[in-house]
PDB file of N, CA and C in Angstrom:
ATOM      1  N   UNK A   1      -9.172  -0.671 -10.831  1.00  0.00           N
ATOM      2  CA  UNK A   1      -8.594   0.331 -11.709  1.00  0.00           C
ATOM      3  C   UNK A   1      -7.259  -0.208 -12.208  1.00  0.00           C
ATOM      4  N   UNK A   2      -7.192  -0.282 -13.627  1.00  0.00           N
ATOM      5  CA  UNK A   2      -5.712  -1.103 -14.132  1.00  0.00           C
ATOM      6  C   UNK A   2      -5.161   0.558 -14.779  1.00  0.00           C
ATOM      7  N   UNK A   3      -3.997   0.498 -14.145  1.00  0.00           N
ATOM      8  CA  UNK A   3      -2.902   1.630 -14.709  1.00  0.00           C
ATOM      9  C   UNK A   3      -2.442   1.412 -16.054  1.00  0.00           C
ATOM     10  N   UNK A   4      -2.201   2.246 -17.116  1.00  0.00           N
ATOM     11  CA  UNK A   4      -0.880   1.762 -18.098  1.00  0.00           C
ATOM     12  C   UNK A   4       0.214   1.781 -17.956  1.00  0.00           C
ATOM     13  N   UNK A   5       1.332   1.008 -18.208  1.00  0.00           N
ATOM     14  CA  UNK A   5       3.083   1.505 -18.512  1.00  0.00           C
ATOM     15  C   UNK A   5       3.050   3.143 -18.604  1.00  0.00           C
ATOM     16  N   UNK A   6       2.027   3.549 -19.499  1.00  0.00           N
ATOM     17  CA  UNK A   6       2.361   5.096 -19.677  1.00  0.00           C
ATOM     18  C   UNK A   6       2.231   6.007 -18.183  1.00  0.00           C
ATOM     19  N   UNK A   7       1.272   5.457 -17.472  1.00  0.00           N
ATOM     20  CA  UNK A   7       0.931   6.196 -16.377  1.00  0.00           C
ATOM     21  C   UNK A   7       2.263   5.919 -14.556  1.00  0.00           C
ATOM     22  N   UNK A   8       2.431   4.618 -15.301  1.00  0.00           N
ATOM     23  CA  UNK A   8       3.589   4.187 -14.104  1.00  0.00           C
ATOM     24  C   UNK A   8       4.915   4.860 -14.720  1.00  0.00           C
ATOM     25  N   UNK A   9       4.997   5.103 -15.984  1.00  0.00           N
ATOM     26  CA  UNK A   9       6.548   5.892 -16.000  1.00  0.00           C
ATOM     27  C   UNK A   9       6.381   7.088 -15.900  1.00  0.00           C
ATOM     28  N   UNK A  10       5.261   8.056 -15.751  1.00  0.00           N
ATOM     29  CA  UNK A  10       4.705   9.089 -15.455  1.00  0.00           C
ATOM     30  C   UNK A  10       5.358   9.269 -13.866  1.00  0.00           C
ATOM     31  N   UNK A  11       4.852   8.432 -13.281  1.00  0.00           N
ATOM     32  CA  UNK A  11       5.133   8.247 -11.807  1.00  0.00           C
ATOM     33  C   UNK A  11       6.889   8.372 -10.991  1.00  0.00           C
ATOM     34  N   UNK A  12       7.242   6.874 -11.784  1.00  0.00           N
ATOM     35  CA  UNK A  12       8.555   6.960 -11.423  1.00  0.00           C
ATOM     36  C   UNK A  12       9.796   8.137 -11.822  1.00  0.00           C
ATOM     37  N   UNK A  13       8.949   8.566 -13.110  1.00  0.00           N
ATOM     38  CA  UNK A  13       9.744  10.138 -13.164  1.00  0.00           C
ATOM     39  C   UNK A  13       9.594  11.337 -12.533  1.00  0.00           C
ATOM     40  N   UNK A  14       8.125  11.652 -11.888  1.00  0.00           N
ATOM     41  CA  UNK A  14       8.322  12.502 -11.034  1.00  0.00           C
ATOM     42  C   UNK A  14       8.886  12.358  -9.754  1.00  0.00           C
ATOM     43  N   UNK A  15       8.853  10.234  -9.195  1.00  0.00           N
ATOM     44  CA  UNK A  15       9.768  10.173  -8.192  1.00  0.00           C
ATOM     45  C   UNK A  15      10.987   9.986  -8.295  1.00  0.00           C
ATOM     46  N   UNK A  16      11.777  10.412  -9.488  1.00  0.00           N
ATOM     47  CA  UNK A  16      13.205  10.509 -10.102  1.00  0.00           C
ATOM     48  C   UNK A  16      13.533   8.733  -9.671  1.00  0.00           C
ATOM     49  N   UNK A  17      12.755   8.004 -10.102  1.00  0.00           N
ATOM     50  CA  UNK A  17      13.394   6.631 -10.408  1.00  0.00           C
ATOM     51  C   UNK A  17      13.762   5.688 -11.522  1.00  0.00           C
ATOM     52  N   UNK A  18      14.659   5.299 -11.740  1.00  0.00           N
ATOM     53  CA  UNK A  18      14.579   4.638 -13.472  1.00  0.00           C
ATOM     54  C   UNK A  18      14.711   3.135 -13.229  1.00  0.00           C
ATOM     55  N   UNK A  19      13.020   2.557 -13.684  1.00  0.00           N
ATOM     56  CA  UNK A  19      13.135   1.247 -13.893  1.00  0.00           C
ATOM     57  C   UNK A  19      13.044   0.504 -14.964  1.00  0.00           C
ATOM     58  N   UNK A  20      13.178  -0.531 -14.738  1.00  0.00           N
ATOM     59  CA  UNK A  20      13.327  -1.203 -15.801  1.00  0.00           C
ATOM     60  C   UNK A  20      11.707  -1.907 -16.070  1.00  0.00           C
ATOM     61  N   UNK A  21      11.814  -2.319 -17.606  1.00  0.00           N
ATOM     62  CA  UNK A  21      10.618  -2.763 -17.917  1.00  0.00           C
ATOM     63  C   UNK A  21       9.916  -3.726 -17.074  1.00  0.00           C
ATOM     64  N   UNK A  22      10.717  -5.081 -16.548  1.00  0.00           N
ATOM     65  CA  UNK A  22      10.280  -5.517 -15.230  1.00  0.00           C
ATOM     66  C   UNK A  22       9.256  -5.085 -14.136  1.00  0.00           C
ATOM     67  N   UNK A  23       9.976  -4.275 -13.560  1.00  0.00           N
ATOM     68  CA  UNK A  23       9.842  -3.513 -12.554  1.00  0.00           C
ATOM     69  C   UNK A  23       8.807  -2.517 -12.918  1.00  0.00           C
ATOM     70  N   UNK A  24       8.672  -1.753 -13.791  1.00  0.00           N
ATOM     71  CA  UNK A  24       7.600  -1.049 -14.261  1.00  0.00           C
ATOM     72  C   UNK A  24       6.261  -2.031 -14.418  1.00  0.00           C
ATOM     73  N   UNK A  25       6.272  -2.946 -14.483  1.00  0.00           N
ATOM     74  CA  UNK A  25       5.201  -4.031 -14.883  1.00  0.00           C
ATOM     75  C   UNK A  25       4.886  -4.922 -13.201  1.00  0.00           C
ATOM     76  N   UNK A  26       6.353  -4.840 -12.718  1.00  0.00           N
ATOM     77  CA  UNK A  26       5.575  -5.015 -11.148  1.00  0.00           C
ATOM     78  C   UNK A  26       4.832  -4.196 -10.427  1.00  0.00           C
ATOM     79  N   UNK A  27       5.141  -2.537 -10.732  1.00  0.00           N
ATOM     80  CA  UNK A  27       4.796  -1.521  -9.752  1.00  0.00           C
ATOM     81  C   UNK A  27       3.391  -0.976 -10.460  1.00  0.00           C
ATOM     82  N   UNK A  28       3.084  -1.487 -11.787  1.00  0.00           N
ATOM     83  CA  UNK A  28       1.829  -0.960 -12.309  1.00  0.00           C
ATOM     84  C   UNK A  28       1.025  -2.229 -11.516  1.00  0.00           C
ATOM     85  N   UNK A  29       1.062  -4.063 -11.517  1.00  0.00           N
ATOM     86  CA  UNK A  29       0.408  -4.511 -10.833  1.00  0.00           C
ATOM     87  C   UNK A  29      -0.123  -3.854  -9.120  1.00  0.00           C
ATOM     88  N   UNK A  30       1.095  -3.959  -9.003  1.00  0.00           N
ATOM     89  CA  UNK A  30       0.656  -3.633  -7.414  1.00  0.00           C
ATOM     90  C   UNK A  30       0.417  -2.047  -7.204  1.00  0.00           C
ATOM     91  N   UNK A  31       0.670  -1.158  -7.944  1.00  0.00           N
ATOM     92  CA  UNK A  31      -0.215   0.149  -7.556  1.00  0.00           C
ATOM     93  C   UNK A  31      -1.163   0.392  -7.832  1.00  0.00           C
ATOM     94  N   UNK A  32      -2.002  -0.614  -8.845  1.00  0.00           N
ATOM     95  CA  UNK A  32      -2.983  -1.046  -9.122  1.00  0.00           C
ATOM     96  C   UNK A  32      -4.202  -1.683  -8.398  1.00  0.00           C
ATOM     97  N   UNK A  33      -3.707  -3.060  -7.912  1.00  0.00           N
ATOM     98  CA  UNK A  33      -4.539  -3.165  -6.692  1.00  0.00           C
ATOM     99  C   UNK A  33      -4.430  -2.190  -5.301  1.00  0.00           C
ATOM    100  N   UNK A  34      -3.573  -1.398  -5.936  1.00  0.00           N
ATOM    101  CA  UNK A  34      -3.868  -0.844  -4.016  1.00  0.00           C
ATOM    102  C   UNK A  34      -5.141   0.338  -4.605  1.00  0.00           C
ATOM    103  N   UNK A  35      -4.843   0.649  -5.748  1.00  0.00           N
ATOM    104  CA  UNK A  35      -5.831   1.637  -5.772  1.00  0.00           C
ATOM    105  C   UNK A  35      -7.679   0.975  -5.717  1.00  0.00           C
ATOM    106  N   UNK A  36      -7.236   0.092  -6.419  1.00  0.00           N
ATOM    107  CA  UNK A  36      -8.769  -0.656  -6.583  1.00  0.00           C
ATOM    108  C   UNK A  36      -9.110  -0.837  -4.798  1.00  0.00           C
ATOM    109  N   UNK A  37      -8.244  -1.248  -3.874  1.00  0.00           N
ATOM    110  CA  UNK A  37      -8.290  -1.586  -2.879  1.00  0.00           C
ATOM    111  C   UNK A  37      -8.873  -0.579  -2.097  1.00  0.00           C
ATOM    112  N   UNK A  38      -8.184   1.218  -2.177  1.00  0.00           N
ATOM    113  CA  UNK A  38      -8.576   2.271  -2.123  1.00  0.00           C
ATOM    114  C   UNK A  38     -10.187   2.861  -2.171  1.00  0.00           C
ATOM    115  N   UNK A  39     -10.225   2.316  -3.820  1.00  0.00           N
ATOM    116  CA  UNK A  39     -11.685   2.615  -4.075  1.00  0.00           C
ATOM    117  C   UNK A  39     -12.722   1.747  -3.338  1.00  0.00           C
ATOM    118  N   UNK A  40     -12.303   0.167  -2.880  1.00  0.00           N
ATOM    119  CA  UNK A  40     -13.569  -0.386  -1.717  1.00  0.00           C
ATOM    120  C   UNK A  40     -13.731   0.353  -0.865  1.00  0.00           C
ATOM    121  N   UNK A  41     -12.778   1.117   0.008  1.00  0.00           N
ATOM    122  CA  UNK A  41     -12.864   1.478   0.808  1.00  0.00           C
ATOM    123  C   UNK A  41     -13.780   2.594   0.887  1.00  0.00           C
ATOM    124  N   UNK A  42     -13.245   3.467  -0.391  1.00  0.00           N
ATOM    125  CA  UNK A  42     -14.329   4.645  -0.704  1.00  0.00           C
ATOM    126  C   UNK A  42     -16.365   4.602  -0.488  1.00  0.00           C
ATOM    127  N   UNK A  43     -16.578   3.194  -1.122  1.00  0.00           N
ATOM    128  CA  UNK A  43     -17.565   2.480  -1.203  1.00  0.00           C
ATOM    129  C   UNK A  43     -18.227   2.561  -0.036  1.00  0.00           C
ATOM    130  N   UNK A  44     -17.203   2.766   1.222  1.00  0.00           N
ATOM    131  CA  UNK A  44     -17.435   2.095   2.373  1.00  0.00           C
ATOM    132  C   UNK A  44     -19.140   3.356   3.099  1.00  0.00           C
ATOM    133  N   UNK A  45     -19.895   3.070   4.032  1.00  0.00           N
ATOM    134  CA  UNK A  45     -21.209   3.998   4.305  1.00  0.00           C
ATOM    135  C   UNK A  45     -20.116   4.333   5.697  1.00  0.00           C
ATOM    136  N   UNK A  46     -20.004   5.244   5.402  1.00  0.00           N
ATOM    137  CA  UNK A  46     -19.401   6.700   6.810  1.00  0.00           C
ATOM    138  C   UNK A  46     -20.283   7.380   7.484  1.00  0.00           C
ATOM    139  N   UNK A  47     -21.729   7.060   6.957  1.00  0.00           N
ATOM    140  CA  UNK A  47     -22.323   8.275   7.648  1.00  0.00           C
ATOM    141  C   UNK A  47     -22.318   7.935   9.124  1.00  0.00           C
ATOM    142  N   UNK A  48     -22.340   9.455  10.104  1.00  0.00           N
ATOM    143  CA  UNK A  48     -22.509   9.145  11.242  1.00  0.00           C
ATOM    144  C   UNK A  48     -20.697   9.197  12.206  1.00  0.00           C
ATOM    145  N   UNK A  49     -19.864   8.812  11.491  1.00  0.00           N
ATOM    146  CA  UNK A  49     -18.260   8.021  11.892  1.00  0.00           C
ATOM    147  C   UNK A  49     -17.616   9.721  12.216  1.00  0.00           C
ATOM    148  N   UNK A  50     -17.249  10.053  13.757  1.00  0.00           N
ATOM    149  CA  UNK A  50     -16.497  11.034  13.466  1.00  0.00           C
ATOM    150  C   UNK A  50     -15.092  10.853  12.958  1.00  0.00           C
ATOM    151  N   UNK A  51     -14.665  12.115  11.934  1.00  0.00           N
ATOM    152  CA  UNK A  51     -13.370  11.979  11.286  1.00  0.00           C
ATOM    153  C   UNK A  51     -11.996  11.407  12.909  1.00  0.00           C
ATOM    154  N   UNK A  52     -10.969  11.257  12.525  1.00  0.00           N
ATOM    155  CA  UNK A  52      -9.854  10.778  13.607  1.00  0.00           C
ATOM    156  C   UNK A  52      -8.942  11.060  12.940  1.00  0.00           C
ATOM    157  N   UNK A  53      -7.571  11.588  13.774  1.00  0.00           N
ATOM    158  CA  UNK A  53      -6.935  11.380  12.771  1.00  0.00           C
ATOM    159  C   UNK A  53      -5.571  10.339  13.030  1.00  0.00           C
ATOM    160  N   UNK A  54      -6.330   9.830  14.164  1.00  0.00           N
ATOM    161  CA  UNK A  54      -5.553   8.206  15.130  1.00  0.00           C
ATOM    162  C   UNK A  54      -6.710   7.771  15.888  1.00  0.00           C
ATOM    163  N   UNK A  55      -6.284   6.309  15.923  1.00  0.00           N
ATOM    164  CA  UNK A  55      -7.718   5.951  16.734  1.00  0.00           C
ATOM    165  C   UNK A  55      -7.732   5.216  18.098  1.00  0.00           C
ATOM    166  N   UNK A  56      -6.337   6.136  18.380  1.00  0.00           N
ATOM    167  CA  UNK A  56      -6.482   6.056  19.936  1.00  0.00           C
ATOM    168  C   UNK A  56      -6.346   7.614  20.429  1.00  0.00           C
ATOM    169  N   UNK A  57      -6.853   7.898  21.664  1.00  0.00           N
ATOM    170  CA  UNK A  57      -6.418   9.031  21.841  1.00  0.00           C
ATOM    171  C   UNK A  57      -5.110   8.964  22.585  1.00  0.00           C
ATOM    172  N   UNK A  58      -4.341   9.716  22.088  1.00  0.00           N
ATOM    173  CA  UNK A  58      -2.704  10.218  21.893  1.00  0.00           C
ATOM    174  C   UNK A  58      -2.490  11.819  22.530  1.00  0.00           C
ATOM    175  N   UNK A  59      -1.411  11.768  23.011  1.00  0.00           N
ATOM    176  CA  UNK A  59      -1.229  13.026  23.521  1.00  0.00           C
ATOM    177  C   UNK A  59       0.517  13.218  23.862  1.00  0.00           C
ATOM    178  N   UNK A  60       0.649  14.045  23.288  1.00  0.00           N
ATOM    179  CA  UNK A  60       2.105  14.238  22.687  1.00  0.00           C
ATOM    180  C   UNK A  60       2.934  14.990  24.292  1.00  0.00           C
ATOM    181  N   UNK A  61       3.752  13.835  24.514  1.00  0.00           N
ATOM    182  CA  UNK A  61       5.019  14.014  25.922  1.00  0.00           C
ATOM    183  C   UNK A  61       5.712  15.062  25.378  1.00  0.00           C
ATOM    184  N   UNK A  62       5.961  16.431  26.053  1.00  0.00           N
ATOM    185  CA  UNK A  62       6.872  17.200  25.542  1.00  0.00           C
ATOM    186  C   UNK A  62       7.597  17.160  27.045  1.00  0.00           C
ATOM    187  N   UNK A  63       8.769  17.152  26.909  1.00  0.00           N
ATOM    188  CA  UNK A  63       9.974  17.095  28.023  1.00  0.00           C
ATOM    189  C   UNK A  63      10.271  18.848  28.252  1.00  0.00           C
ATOM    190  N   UNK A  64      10.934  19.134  28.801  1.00  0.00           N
ATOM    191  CA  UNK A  64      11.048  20.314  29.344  1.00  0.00           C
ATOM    192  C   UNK A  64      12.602  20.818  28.320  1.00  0.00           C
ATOM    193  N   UNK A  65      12.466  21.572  27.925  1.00  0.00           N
ATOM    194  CA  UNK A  65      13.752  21.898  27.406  1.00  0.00           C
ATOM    195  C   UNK A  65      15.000  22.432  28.594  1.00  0.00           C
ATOM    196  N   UNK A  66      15.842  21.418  28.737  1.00  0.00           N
ATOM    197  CA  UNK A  66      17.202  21.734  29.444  1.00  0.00           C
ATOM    198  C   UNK A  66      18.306  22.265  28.525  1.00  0.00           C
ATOM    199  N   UNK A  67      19.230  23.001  28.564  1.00  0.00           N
ATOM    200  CA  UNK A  67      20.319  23.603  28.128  1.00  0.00           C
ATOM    201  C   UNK A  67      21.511  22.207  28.839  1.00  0.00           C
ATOM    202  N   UNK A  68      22.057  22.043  27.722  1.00  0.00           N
ATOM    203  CA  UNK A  68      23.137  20.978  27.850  1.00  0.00           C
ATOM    204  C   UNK A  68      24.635  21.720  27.296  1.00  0.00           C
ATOM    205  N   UNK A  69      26.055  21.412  27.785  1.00  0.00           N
ATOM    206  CA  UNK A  69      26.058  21.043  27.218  1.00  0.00           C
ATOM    207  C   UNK A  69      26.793  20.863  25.578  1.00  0.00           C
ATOM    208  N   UNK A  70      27.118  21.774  24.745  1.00  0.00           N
ATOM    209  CA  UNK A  70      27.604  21.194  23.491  1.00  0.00           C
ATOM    210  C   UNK A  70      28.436  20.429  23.171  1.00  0.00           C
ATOM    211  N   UNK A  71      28.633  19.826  22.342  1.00  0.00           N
ATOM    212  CA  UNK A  71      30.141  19.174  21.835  1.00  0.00           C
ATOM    213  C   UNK A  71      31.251  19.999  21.644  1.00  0.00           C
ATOM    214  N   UNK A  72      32.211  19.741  22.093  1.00  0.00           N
ATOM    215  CA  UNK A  72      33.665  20.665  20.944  1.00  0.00           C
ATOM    216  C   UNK A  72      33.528  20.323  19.802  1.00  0.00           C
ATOM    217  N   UNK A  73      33.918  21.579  18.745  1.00  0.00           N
ATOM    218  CA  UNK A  73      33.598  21.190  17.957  1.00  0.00           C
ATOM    219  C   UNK A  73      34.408  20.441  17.043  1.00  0.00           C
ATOM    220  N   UNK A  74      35.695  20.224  17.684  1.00  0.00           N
ATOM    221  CA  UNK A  74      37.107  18.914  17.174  1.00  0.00           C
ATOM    222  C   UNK A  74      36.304  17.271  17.262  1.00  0.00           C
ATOM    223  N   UNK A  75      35.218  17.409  18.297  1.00  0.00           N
ATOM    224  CA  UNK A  75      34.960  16.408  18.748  1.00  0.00           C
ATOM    225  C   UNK A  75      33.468  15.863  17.495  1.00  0.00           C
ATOM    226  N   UNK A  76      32.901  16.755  17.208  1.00  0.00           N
ATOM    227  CA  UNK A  76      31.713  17.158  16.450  1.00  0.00           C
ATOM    228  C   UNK A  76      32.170  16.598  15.383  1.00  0.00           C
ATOM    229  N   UNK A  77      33.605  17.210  14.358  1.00  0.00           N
ATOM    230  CA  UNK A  77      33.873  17.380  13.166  1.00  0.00           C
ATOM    231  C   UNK A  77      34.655  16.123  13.346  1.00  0.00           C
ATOM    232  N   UNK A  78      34.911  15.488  14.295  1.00  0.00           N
ATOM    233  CA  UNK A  78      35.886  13.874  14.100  1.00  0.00           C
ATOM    234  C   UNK A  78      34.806  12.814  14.163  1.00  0.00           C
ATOM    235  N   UNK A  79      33.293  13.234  14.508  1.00  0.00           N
ATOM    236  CA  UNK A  79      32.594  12.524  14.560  1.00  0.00           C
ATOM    237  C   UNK A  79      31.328  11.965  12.833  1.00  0.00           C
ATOM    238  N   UNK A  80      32.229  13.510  12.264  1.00  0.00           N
ATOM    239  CA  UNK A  80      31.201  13.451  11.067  1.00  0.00           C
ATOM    240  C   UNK A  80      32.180  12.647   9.655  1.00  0.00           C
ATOM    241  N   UNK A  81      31.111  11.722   9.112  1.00  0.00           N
ATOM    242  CA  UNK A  81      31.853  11.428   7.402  1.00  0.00           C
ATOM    243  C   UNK A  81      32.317  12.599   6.533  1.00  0.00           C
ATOM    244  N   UNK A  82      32.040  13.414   6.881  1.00  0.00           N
ATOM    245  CA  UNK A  82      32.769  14.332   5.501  1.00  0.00           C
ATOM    246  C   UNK A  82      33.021  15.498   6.383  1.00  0.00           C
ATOM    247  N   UNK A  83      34.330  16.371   6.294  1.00  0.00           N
ATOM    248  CA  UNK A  83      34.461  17.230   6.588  1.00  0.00           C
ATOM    249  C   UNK A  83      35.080  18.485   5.874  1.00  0.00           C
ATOM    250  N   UNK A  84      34.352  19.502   5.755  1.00  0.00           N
ATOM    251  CA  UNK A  84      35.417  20.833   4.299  1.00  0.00           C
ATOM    252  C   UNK A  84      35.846  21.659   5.008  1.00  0.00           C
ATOM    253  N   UNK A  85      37.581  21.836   5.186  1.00  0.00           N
ATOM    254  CA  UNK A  85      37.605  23.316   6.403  1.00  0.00           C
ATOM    255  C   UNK A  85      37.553  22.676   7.307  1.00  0.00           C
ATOM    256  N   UNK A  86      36.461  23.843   8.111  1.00  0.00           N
ATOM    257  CA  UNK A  86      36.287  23.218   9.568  1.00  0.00           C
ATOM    258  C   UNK A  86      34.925  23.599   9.594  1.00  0.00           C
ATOM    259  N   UNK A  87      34.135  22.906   8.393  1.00  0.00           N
ATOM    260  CA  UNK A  87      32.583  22.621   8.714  1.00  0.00           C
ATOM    261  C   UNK A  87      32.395  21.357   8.095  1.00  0.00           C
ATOM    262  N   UNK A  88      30.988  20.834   8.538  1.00  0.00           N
ATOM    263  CA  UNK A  88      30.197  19.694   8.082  1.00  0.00           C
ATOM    264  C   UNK A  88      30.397  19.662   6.383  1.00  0.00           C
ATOM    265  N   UNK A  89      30.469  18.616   5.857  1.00  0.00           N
ATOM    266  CA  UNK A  89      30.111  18.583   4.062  1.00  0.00           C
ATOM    267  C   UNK A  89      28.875  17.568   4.042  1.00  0.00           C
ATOM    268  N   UNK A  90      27.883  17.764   3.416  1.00  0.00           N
ATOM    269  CA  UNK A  90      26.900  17.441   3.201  1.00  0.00           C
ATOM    270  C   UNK A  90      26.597  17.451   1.641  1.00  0.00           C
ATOM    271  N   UNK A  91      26.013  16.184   1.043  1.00  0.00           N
ATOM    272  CA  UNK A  91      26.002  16.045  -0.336  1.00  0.00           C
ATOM    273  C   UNK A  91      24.895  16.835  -0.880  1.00  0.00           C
ATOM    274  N   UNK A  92      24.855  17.358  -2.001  1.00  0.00           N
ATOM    275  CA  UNK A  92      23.701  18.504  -2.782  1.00  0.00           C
ATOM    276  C   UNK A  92      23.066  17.623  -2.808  1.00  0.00           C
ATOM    277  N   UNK A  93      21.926  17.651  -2.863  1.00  0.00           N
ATOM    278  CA  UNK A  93      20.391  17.015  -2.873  1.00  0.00           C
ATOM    279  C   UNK A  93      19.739  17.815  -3.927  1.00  0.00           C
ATOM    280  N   UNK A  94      19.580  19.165  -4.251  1.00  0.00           N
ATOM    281  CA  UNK A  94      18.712  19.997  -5.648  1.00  0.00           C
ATOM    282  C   UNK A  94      19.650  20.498  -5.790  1.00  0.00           C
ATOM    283  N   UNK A  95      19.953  19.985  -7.462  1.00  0.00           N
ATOM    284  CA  UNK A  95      20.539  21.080  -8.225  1.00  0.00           C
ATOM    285  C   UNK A  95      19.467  21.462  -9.281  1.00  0.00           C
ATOM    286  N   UNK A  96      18.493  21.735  -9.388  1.00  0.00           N
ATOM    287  CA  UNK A  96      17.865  22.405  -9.812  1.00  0.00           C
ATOM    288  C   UNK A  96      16.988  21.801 -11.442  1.00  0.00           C
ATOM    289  N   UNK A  97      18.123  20.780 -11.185  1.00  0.00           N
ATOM    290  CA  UNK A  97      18.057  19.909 -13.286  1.00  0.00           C
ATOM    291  C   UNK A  97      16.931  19.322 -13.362  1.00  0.00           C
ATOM    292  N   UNK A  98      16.119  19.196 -14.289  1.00  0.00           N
ATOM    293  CA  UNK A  98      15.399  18.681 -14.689  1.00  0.00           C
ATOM    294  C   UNK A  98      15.206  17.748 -15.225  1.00  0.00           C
ATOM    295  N   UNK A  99      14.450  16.075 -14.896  1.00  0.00           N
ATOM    296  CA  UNK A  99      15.054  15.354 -15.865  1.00  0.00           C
ATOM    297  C   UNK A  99      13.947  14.726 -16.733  1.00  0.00           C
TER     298      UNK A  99
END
């Protein structure tokens, strides 16, 4: 399956990335073969294969919840990059814009 330029800047704009023509021409090659790569797989005869969704069996360690414990919070707020007041500052991530 060969992508167009039109369909890879499709892409990188909904993943808010701006590339350059280069780079748009690398990421259409290679998202390209992965899809073709994709579709062998599709090809592949399943019948019979139960679904997994790891193919080892796994089994999730949960520790016991202990009460610790907090930081001061002089100690908290000298430990963080940004501080407003006397809370955490954390950079906006959605402002809502559209681009």
């Amino acid at each position: 399956m060969t992508l167009d330029l039109d369909e890879i800047r499709h892409v990188a704009r909904l993943a808010r990335l701006r590339l350059s023509d280069q780079e748009l021409e690398l990421y259409r090659t290679q998202l390209s073969s992965i899809l073709d790569h994709i579709a062998k797989i599709g090809e592949l005869n399943v019948d019979g294969v139960e679904p997994m969704a790891h193919p080892s069996d796994l089994t999730n360690r949960l520790d016991d919840d202990v009460v610790e414990e907090a930081l001061p919070r002089d100690v908290l707020l000298a430990l963080a990059p940004e501080v407003e007041d006397s809370f955490l500052s954390v950079p906006k991530v959605l402002d809502g814009a559209e681009s």
